[in-house]
Protein backbone atom coordinates (compact mmCIF):
# COMPACT_ATOMS: atom_id res chain seq x y z
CA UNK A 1 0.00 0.00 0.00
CA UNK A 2 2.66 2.42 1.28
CA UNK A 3 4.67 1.44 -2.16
CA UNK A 4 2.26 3.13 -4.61
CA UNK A 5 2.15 6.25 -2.43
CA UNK A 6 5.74 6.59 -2.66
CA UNK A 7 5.51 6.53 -6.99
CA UNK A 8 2.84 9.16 -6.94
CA UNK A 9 4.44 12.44 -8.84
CA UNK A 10 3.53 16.03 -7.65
CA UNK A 11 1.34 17.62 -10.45
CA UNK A 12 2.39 21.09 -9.77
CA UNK A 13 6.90 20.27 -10.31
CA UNK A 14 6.81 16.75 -11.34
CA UNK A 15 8.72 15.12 -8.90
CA UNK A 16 7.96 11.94 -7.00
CA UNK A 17 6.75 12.90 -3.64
CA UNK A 18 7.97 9.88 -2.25
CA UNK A 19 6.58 9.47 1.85
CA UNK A 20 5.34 13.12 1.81
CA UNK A 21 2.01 12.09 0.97
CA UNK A 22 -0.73 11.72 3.84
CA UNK A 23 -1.04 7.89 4.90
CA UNK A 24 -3.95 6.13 6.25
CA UNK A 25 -2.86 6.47 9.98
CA UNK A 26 -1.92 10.29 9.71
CA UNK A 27 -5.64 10.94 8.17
CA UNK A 28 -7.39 9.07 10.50
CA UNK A 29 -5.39 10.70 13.77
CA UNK A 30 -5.86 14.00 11.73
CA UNK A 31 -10.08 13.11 12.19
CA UNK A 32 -9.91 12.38 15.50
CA UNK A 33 -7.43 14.81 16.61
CA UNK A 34 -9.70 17.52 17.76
CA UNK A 35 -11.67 14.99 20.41
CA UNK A 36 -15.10 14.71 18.76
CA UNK A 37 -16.61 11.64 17.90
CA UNK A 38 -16.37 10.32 14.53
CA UNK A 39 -18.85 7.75 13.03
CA UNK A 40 -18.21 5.67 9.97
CA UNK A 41 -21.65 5.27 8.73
CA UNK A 42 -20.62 3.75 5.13
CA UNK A 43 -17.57 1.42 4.51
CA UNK A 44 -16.34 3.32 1.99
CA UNK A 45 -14.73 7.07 2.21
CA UNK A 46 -13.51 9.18 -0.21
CA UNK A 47 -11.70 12.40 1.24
CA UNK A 48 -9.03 15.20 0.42
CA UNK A 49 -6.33 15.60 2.38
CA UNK A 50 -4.53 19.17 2.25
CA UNK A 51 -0.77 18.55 2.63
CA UNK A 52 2.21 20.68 1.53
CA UNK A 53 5.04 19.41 -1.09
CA UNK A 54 7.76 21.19 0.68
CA UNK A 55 10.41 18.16 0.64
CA UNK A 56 12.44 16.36 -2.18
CA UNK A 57 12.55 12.65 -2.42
CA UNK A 58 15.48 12.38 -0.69
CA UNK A 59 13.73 14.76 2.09
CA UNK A 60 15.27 18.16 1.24
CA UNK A 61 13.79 21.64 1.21
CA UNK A 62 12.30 22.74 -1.99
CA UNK A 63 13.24 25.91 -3.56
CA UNK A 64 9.31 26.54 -3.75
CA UNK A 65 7.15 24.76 -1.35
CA UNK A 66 3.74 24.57 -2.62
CA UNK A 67 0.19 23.39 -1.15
CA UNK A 68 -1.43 19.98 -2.95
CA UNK A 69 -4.60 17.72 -2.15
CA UNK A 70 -4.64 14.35 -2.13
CA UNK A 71 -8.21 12.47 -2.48
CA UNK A 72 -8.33 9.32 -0.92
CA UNK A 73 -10.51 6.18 -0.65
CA UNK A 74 -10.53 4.19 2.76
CA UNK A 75 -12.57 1.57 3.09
CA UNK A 76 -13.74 0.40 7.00
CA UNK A 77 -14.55 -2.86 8.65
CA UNK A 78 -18.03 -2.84 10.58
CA UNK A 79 -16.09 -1.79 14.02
CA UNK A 80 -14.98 1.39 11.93
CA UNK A 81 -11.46 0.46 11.72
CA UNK A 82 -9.31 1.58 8.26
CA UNK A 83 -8.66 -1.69 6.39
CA UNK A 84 -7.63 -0.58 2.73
CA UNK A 85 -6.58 3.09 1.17
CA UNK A 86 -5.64 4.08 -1.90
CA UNK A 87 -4.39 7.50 -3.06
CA UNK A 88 -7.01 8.21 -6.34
CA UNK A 89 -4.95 11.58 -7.30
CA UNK A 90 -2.89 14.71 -5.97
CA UNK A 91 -4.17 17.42 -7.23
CA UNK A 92 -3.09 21.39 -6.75
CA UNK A 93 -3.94 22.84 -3.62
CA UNK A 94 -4.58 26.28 -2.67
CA UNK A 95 -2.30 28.82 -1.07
CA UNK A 96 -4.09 30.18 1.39
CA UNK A 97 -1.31 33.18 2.12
């Protein structure tokens, strides 16, 4: 799973953004992370992730950072725990400066 994250190319420079992409864990503690309850009413999610391209492959700082989204399908078991994801695209994010 974490393998085809790591091949998915920045649409903004082109570069492979290796483990800077979002991963199931970090969305689903990102969810849950401001206390309220959360309830997985279908077994299926899609959902964009903001996240910022600000690190090469090899994990150095970018000459020009910049903001992308990442939309992303988890699918749940009945007790509401993440059992599959899958990255469907990174697209451009907004700048919000």
């Amino acid at each position: 799973m974490r393998e085809s994250i790591k091949k998915a190319i920045c649409p903004v420079c082109g570069r492979k953004l290796g483990d800077h992409v979002p991963d199931m864990e970090s969305v689903l503690a990102e969810l849950s992370y401001d206390g309220k309850d959360i309830r997985i009413v279908t077994p299926e999610v899609v959902m964009e992730a903001d996240f910022d391209h600000a690190l090469d492959e090899e994990g150095f700082t970018l000459d020009e950072p910049h903001p992308l989204v990442a939309v992303i399908k988890i699918r749940f078991d009945s007790s509401g725990k993440g059992t599959s994801y899958q990255v469907l695209k990174i697209l451009e994010g907004v700048d919000n400066e």
